[in-house]
Protein backbone atom coordinates (compact mmCIF):
# COMPACT_ATOMS: atom_id res chain seq x y z
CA UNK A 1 27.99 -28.02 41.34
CA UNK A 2 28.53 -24.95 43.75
CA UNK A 3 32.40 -24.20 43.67
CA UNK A 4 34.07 -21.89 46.05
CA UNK A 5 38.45 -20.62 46.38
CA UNK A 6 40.05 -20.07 48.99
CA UNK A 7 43.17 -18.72 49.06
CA UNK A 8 45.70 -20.09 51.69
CA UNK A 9 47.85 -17.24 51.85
CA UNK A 10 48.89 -14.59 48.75
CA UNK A 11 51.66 -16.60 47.15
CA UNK A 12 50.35 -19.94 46.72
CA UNK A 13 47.76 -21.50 44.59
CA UNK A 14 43.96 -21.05 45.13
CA UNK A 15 42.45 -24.25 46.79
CA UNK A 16 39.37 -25.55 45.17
CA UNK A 17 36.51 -26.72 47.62
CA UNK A 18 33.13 -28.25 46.04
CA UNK A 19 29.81 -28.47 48.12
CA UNK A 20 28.37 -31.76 46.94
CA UNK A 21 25.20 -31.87 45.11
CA UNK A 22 22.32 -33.93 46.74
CA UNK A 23 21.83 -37.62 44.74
CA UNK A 24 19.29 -37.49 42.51
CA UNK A 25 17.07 -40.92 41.57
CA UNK A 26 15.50 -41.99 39.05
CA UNK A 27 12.18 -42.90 40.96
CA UNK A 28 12.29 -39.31 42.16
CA UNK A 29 12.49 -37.86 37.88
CA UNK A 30 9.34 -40.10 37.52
CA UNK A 31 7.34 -39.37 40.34
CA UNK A 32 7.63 -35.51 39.19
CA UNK A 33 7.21 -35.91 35.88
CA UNK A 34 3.91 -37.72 36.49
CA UNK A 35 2.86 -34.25 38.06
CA UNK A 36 3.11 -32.69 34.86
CA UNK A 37 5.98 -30.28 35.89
CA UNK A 38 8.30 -29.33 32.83
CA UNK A 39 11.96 -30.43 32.86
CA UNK A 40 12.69 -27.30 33.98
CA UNK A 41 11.20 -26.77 36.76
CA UNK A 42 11.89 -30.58 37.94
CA UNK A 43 15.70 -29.75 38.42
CA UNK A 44 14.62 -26.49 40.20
CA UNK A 45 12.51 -28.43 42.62
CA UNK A 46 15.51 -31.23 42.98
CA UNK A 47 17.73 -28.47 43.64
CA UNK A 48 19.92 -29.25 40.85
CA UNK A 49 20.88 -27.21 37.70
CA UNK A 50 19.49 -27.85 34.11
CA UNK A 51 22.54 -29.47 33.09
CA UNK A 52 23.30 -32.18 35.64
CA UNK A 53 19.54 -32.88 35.43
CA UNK A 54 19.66 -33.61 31.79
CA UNK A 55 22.80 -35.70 32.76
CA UNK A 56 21.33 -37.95 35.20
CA UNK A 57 18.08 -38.74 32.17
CA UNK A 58 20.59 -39.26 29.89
CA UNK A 59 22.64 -41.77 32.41
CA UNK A 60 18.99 -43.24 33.54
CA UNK A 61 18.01 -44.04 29.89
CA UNK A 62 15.34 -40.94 30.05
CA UNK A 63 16.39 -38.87 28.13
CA UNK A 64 13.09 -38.37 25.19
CA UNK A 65 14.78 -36.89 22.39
CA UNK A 66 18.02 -38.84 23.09
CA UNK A 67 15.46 -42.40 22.83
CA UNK A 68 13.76 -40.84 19.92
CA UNK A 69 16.59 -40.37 18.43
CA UNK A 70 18.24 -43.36 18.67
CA UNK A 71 14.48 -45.81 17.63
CA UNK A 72 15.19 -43.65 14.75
CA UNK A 73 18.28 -44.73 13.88
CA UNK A 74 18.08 -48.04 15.00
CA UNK A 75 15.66 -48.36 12.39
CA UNK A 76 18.64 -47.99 9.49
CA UNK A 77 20.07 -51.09 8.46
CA UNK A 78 23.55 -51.31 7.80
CA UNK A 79 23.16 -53.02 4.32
CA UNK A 80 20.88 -50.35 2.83
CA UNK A 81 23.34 -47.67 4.34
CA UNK A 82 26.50 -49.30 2.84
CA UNK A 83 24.38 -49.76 -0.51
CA UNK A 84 24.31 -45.92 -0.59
CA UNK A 85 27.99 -45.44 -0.03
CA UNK A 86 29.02 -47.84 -2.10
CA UNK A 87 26.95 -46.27 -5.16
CA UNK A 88 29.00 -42.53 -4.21
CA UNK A 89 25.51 -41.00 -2.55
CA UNK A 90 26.38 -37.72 -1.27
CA UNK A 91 26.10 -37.10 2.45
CA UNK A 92 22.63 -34.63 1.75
CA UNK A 93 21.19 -37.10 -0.51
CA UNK A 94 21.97 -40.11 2.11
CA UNK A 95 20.21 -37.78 5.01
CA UNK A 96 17.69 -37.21 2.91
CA UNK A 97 16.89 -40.62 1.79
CA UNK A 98 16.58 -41.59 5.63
CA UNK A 99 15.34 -38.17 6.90
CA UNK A 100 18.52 -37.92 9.49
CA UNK A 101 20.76 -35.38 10.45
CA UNK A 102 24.48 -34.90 9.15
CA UNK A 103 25.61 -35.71 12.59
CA UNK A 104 23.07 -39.19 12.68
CA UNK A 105 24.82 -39.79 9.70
CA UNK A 106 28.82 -39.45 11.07
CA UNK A 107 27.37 -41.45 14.38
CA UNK A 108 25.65 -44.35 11.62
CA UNK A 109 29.15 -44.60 10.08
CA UNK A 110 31.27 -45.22 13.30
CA UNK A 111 28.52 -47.49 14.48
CA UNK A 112 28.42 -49.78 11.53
CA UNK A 113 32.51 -49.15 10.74
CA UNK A 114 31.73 -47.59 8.08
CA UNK A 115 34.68 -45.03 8.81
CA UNK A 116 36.37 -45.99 5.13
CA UNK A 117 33.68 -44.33 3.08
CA UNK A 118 34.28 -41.31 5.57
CA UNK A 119 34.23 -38.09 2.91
CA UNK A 120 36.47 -36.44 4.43
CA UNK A 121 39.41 -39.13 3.28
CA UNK A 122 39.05 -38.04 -0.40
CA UNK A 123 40.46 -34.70 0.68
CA UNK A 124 43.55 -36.49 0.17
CA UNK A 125 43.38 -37.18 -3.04
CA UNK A 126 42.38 -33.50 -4.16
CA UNK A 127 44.94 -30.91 -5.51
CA UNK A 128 44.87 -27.46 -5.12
CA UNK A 129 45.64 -27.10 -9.16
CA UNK A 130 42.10 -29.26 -9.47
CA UNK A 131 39.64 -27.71 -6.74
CA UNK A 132 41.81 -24.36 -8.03
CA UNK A 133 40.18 -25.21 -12.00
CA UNK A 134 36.53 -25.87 -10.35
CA UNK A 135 36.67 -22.98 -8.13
CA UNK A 136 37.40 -20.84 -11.76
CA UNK A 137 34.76 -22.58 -13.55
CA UNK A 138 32.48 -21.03 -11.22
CA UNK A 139 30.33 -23.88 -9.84
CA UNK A 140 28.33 -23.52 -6.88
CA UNK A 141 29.82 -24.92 -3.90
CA UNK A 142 27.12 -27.70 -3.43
CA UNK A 143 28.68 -28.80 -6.98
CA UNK A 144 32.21 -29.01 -6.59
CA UNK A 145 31.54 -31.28 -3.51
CA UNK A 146 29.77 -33.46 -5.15
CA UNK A 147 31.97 -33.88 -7.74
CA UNK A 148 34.74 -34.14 -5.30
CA UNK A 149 32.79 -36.57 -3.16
CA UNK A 150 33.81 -34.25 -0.13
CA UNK A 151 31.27 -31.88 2.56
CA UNK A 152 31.07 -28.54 3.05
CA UNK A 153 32.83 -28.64 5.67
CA UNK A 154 35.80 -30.36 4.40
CA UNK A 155 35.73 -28.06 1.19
CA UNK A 156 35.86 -25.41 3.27
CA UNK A 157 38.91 -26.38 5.21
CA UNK A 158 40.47 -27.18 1.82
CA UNK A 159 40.03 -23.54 0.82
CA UNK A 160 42.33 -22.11 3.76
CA UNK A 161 44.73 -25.25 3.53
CA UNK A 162 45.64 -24.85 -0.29
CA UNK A 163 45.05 -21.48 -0.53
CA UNK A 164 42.73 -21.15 -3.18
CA UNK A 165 42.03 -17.83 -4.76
CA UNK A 166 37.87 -18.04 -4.39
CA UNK A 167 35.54 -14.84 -6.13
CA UNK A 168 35.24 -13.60 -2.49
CA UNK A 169 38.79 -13.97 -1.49
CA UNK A 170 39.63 -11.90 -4.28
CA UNK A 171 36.78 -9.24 -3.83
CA UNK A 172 37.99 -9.01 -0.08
CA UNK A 173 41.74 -8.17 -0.97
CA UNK A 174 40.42 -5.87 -3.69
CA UNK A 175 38.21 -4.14 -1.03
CA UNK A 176 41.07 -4.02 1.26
CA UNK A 177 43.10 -2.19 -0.75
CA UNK A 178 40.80 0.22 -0.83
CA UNK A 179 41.58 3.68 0.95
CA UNK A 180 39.42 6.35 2.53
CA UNK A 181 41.20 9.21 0.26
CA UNK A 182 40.75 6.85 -3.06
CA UNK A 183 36.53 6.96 -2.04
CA UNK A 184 36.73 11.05 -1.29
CA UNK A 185 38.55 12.11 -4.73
CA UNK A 186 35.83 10.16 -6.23
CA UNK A 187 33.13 11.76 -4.44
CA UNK A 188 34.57 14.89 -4.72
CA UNK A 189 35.02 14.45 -8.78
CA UNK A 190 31.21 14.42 -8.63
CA UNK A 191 31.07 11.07 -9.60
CA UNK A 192 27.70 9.03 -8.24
CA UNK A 193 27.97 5.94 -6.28
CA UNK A 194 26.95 3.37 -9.16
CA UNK A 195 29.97 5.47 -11.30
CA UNK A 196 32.46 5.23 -8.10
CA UNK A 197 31.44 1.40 -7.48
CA UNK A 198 32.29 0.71 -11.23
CA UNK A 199 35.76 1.88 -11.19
CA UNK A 200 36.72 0.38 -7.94
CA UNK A 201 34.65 -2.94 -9.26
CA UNK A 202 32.82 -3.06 -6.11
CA UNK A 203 29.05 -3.39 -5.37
CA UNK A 204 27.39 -0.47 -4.34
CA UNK A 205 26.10 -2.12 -0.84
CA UNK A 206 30.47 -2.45 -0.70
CA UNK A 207 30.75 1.04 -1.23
CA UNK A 208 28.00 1.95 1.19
CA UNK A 209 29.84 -0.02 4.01
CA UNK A 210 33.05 1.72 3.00
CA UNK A 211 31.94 4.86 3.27
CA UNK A 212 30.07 3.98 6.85
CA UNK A 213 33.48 2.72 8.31
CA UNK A 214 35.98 5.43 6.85
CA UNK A 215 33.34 7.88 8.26
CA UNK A 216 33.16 9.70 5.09
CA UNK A 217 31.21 12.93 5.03
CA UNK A 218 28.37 12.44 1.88
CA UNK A 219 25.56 14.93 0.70
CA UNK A 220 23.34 11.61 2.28
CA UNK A 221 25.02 11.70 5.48
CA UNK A 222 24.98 15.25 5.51
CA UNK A 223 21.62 15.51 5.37
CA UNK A 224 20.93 13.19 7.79
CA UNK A 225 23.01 15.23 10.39
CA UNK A 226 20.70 18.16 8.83
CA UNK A 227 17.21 16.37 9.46
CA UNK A 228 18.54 15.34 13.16
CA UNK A 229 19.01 19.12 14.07
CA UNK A 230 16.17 20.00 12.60
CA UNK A 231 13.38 20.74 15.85
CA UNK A 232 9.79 20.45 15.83
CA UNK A 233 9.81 24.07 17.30
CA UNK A 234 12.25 24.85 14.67
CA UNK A 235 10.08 23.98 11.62
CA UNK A 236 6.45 24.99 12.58
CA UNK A 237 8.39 28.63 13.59
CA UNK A 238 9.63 28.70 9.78
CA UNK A 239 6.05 27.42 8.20
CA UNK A 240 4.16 29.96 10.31
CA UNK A 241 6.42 32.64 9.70
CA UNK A 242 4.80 32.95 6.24
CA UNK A 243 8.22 31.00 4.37
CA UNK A 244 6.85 28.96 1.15
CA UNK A 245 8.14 26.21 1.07
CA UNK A 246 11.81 25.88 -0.81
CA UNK A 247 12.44 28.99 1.28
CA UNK A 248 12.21 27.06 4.35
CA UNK A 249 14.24 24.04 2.52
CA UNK A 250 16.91 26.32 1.57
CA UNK A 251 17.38 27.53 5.07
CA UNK A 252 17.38 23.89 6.62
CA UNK A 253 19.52 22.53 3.77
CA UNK A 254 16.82 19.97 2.87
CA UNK A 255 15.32 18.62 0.11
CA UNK A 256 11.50 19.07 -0.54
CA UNK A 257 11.06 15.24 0.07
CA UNK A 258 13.20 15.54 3.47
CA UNK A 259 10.36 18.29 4.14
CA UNK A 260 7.34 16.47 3.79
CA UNK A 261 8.84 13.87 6.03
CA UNK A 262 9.35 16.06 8.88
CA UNK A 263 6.22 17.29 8.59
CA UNK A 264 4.49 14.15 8.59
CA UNK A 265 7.13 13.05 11.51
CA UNK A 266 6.31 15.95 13.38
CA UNK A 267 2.55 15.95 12.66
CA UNK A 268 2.86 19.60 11.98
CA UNK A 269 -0.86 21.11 10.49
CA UNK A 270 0.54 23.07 7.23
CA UNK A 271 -1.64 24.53 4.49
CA UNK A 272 -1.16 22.01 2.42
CA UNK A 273 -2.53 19.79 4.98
CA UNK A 274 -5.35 21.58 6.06
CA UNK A 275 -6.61 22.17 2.45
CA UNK A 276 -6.16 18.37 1.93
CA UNK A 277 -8.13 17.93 5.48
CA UNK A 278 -10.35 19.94 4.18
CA UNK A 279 -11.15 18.51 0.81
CA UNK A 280 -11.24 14.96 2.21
CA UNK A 281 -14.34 16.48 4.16
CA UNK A 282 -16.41 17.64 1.86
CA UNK A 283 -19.36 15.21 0.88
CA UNK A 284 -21.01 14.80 -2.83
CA UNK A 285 -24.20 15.64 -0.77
CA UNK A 286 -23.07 18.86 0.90
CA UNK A 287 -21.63 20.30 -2.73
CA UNK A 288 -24.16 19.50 -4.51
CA UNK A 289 -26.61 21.22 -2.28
CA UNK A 290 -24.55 24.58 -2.42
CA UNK A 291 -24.46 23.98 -6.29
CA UNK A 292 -28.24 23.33 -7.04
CA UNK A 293 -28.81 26.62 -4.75
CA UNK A 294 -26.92 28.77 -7.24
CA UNK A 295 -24.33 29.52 -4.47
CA UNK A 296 -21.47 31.18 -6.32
CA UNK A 297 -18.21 29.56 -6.38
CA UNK A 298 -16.22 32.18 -4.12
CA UNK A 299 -19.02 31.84 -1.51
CA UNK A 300 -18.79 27.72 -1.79
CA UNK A 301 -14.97 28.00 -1.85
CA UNK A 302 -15.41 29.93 1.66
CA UNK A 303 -18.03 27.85 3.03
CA UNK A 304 -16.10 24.91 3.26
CA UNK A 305 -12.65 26.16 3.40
CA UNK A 306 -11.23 25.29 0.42
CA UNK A 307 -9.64 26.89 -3.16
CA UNK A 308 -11.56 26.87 -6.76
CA UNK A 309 -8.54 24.26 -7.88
CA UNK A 310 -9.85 21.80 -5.23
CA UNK A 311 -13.52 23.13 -5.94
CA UNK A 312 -13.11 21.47 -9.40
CA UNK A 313 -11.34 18.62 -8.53
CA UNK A 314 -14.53 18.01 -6.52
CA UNK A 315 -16.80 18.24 -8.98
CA UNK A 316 -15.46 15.69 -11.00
CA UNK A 317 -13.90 13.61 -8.41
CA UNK A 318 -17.89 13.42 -6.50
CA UNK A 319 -19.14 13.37 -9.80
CA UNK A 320 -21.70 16.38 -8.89
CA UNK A 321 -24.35 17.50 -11.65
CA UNK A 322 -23.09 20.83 -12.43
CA UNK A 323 -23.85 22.36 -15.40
CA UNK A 324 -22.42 25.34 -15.79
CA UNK A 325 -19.02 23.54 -14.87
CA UNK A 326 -16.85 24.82 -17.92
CA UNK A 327 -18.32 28.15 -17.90
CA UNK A 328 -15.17 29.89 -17.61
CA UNK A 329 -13.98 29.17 -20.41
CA UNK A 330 -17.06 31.59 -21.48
CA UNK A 331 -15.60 34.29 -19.89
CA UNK A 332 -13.82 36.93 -22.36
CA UNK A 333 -9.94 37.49 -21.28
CA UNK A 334 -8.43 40.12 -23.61
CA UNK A 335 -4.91 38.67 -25.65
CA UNK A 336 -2.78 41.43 -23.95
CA UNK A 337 -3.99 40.05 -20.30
CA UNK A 338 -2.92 37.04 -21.90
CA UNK A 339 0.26 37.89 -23.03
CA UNK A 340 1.19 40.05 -19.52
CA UNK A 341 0.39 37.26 -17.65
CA UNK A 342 2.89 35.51 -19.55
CA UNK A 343 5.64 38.14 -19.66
CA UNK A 344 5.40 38.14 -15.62
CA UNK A 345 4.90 34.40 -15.22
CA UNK A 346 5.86 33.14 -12.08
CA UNK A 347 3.75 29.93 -11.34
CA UNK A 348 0.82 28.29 -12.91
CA UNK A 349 -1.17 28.87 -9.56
CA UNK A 350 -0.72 32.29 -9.70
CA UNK A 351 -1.65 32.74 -13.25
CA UNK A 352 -5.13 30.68 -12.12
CA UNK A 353 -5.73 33.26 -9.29
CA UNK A 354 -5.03 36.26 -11.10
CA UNK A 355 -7.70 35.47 -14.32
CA UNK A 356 -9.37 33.19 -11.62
CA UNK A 357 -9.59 30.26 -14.19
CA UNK A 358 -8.33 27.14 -14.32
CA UNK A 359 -4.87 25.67 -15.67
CA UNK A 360 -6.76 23.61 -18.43
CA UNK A 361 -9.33 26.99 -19.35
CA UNK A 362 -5.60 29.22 -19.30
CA UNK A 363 -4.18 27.39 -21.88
CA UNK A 364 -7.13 26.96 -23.89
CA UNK A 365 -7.64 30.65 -23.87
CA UNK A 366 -3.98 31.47 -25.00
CA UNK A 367 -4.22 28.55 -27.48
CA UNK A 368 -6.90 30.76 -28.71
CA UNK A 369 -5.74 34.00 -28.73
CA UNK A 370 -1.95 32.13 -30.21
CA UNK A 371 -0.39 33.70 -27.11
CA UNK A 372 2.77 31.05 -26.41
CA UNK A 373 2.93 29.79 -23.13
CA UNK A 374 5.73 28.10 -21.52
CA UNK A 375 3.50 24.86 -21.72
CA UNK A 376 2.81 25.75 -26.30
CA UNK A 377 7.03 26.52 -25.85
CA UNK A 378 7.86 23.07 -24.47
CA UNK A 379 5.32 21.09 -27.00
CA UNK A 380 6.30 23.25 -30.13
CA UNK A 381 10.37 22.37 -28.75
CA UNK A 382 9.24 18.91 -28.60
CA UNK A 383 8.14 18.77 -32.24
CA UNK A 384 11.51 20.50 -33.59
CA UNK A 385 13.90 17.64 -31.92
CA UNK A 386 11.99 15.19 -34.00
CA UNK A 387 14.97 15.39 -36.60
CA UNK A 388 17.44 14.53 -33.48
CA UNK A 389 16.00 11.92 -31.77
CA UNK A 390 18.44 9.51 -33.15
CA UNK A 391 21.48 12.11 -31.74
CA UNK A 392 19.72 12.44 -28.39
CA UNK A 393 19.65 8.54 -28.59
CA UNK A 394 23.26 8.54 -28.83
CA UNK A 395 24.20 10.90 -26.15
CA UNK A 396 21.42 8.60 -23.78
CA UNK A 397 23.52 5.61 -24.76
CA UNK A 398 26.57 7.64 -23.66
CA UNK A 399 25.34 7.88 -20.50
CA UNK A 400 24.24 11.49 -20.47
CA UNK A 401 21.90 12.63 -17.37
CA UNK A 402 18.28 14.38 -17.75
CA UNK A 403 19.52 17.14 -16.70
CA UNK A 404 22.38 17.22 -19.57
CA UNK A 405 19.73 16.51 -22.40
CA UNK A 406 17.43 19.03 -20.80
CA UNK A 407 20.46 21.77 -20.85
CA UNK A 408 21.50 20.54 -24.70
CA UNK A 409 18.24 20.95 -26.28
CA UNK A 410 17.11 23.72 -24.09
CA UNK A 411 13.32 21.92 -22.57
CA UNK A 412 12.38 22.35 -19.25
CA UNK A 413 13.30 19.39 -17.05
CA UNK A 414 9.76 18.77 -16.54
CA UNK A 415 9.27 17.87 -20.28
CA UNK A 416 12.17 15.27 -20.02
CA UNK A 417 9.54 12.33 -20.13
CA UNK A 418 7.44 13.46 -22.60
CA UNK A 419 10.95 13.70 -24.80
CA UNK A 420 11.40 9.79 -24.35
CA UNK A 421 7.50 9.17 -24.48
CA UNK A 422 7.29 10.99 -27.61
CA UNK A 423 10.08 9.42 -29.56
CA UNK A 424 10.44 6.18 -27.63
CA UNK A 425 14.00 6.96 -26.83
CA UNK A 426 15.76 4.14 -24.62
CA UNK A 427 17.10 6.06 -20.97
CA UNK A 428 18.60 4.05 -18.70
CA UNK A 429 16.25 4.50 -16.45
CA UNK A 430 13.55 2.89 -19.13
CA UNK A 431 16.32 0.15 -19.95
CA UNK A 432 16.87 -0.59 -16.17
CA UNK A 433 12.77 -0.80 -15.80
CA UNK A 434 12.53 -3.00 -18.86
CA UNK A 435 15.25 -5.16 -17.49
CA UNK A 436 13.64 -5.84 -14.32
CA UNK A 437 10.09 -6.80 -15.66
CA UNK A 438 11.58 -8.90 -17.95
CA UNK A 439 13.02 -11.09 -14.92
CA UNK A 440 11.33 -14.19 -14.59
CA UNK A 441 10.33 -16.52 -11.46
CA UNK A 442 12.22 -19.09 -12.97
CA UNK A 443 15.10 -17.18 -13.68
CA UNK A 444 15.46 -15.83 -9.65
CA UNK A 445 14.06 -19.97 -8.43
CA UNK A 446 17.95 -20.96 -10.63
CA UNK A 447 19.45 -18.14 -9.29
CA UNK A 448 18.67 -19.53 -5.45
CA UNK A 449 18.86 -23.30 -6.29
CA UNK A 450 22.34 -22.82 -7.29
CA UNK A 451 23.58 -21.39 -3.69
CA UNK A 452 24.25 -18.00 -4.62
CA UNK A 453 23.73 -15.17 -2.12
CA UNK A 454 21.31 -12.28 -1.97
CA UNK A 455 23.98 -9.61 -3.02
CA UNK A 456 25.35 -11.97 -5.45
CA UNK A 457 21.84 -12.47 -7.66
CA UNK A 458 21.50 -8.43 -6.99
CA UNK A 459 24.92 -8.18 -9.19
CA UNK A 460 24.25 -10.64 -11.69
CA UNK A 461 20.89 -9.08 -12.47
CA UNK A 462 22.19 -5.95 -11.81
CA UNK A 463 19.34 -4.95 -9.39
CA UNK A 464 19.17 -3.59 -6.14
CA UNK A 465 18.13 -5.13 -3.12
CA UNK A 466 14.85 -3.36 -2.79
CA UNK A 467 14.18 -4.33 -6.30
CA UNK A 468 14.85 -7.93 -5.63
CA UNK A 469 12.68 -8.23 -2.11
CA UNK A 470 9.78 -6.81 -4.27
CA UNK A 471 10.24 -9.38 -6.95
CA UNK A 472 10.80 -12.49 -4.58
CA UNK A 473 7.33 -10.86 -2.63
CA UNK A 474 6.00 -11.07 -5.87
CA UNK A 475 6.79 -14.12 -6.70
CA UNK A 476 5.55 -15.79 -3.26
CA UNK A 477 9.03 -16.81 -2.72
CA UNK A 478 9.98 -16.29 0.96
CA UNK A 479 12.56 -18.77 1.49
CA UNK A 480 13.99 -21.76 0.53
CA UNK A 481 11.02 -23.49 0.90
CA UNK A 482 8.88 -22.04 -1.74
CA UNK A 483 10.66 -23.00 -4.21
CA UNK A 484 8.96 -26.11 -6.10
């Protein structure tokens, strides 16, 4: 109905005028629903709107779902229904049973005066010390209404109206309490966020909200603001300038990961690239042509654009028939090439290049000559801390980083995983992977049958989200509904 105002003069009351809406039959809704037109479009053509169509079926007895519905529920005798009721059913299992809505179910009980059995009347009955002493027990919502004999909705309502002190209630006032200068002393203590969540007794996704709203400056979120400056101009100018590649990081205050991103983002055609390109082009045919020709490996290396790492990686990787593969390790290097190569070590790449031999023929060749290299210094360390495992144990336990144990014992931090390897020593990284395999399908099918939230089985299994949308893909359990 098209209303228009018209105001008489400026200090009295609008007057309200309505154009009256043409009549609408019920010979005229069947005649153009036996075209086929959708409800839609009927009222459209009447020149009605959707709503005082669907008024008119529902006042001519035409309404489909509205008859469906009620065939349905005319279906429902009042003696099996009162059985139910009588026998303390709860409202889901009743629905269930008859495969009707909560709302069918309200409109069953005022139609047979049922009203008494109403669930929401034994709110009366409970006390705020008794839902108070359920609430504590921690039982899942579903649980407590049963034993109540109450709904949701009514427990709910309950909450406010007592004033119960829920888990959530009380995680909300703790969070509240909460203040942006409490979050930056922590930060800037160098504390991490698992630490920082810990002594606030927050969850980390909490924290991570926290942080968002207070607008807290973070070596994350400074980052970001880094990688969004960062121009594809910008970073092809620094790679092309000749920069390796932590001097280019350095400059843009990124990480080596952040890097590769960009570059990948930006589609940018580094060396690194190419070389990969390059490799990925080269066929088991083509190489082993060049090989059985005698071609020698600089000339192969410049025929198809590549170095003699990834000219060995080929070979085995295309499996090619080369016989003289290992013949470096043929060649004669003298023990004080060795040992200056050593002294004025700066990366194992270079080393290759300058006694143009592989990594693997390098350290066979100093092994041989008893020339220590940083990779016969880490090993023989490794053997030496045998006698401490049990103390590096402890300080692991204590929660000491990688970095710490690597500092302590003076290893490289690459040789940090061989450490645990070696002696089976328990990280918390290793106990954090052992506790996630050893969740079950079972355990996480409970865990969701009992009503509890995502972030709520992330804290009890003391996962994180990612971790637990990999296990419930795992586990073919999408929703609800997969759960047998």
């Amino acid at each position: 109905m098209n209303i228009t105002i018209t105001a008489l003069h400026t200090n009295s009351r609008p007057a309200f005028t309505a154009r009256k809406t043409a009549p609408v039959t019920r010979e005229q809704i069947l005649n153009l629903r036996d075209s086929g037109l959708p409800e839609t479009k009927i009222a459209k053509q009447l020149g009605v709107s959707t709503a005082y169509y669907y008024k008119k079926l529902k006042e001519f007895g035409l309404a489909k779902k509205l008859a469906k519905y009620n065939d349905e529920l005319n279906k429902i005798s009042k003696e099996k229904f009162e059985t139910l009721l009588k026998h303390n059913f709860s409202i889901n299992d009743i629905c269930s049973y008859f495969k009707i809505t909560t709302t069918a179910y309200y409109n069953l009980l005022e139609r047979f005066n049922l009203k008494s059995y109403m669930h929401g009347a034994n709110s009366k009955v409970v006390t705020k010390e008794l839902l108070q002493e359920l609430v504590d027990n921690n039982l899942p919502t579903e649980e407590i209404c049963k034993r109540l004999n109450i709904s949701k909705f009514v427990y709910y309502k309950l909450i406010v109206k007592l004033d119960i002190q829920t888990p959530a209630k009380i995680a909300r006032e703790r969070v509240s309490k909460i203040t942006k200068e409490e979050i930056e002393k922590l930060i800037e203590s160098g504390k991490t966020y698992p630490e920082i969540s810990e002594e606030l007794e927050i969850s980390q996704p909490t924290l991570q909200r926290l942080v968002t709203k207070f607008k807290i400056k973070t070596k994350i979120l400074e980052t970001k603001d880094a990688i969004a400056k960062i121009t594809k101009e910008k970073l092809e100018e620094l790679i092309y300038s000749g920069k390796n590649v932590d001097e280019i990081c350095e400059e843009l205050n990124i990480n080596r990961r952040n890097y590769s991103t960009l570059v990948n983002r930006f589609d940018i055609m580094t060396t690194f690239r190419q070389g990969k390109e390059n490799i990925s082009n080269v066929t088991k045919e083509e190489l082993q042509r060049l090989v059985d020709k005698g071609t020698d490996i600089d000339t192969i290396c410049k025929q198809l654009n590549i170095n003699k790492r990834a000219f060995y990686i080929l070979l085995k990787l295309l499996d090619i028939n080369y016989n003289y593969k290992h013949h470096a390790r043929l060649k004669d290097i003298s023990k004080y090439k060795l040992e200056q190569t050593v002294k004025n070590w700066e990366s194992q790449a270079k080393a290759e290049d300058e006694l143009d031999v592989t990594a693997s023929t390098f350290n066979y060749k100093a092994r041989q000559a008893k020339v220590a290299t940083v990779l016969s210094e880490s090993i023989d360390r490794l053997k030496d801390l045998e006698a401490k495992k049990d103390e590096i144990q402890m300080y692991l336990d204590e929660g000491a980083t990688p970095q710490e144990i690597c500092e302590m014992y003076d290893i490289p931090f690459n040789m940090y995983h061989s450490l645990i390897r070696k002696y089976n020593l328990s990280s918390v990284w290793k106990k954090k992977f052992d506790s996630t395999k050893s969740i079950t399908k079972e355990q996480l099918e409970q865990l969701i049958r009992s009503g509890k939230s995502r972030q709520e089985i992330c804290e009890e299994l003391n996962i994180s989200r990612n971790t637990l949308l990999l296990k419930l893909e795992k586990f073919g359990i999408k929703n609800k509904g997969d759960i047998k």
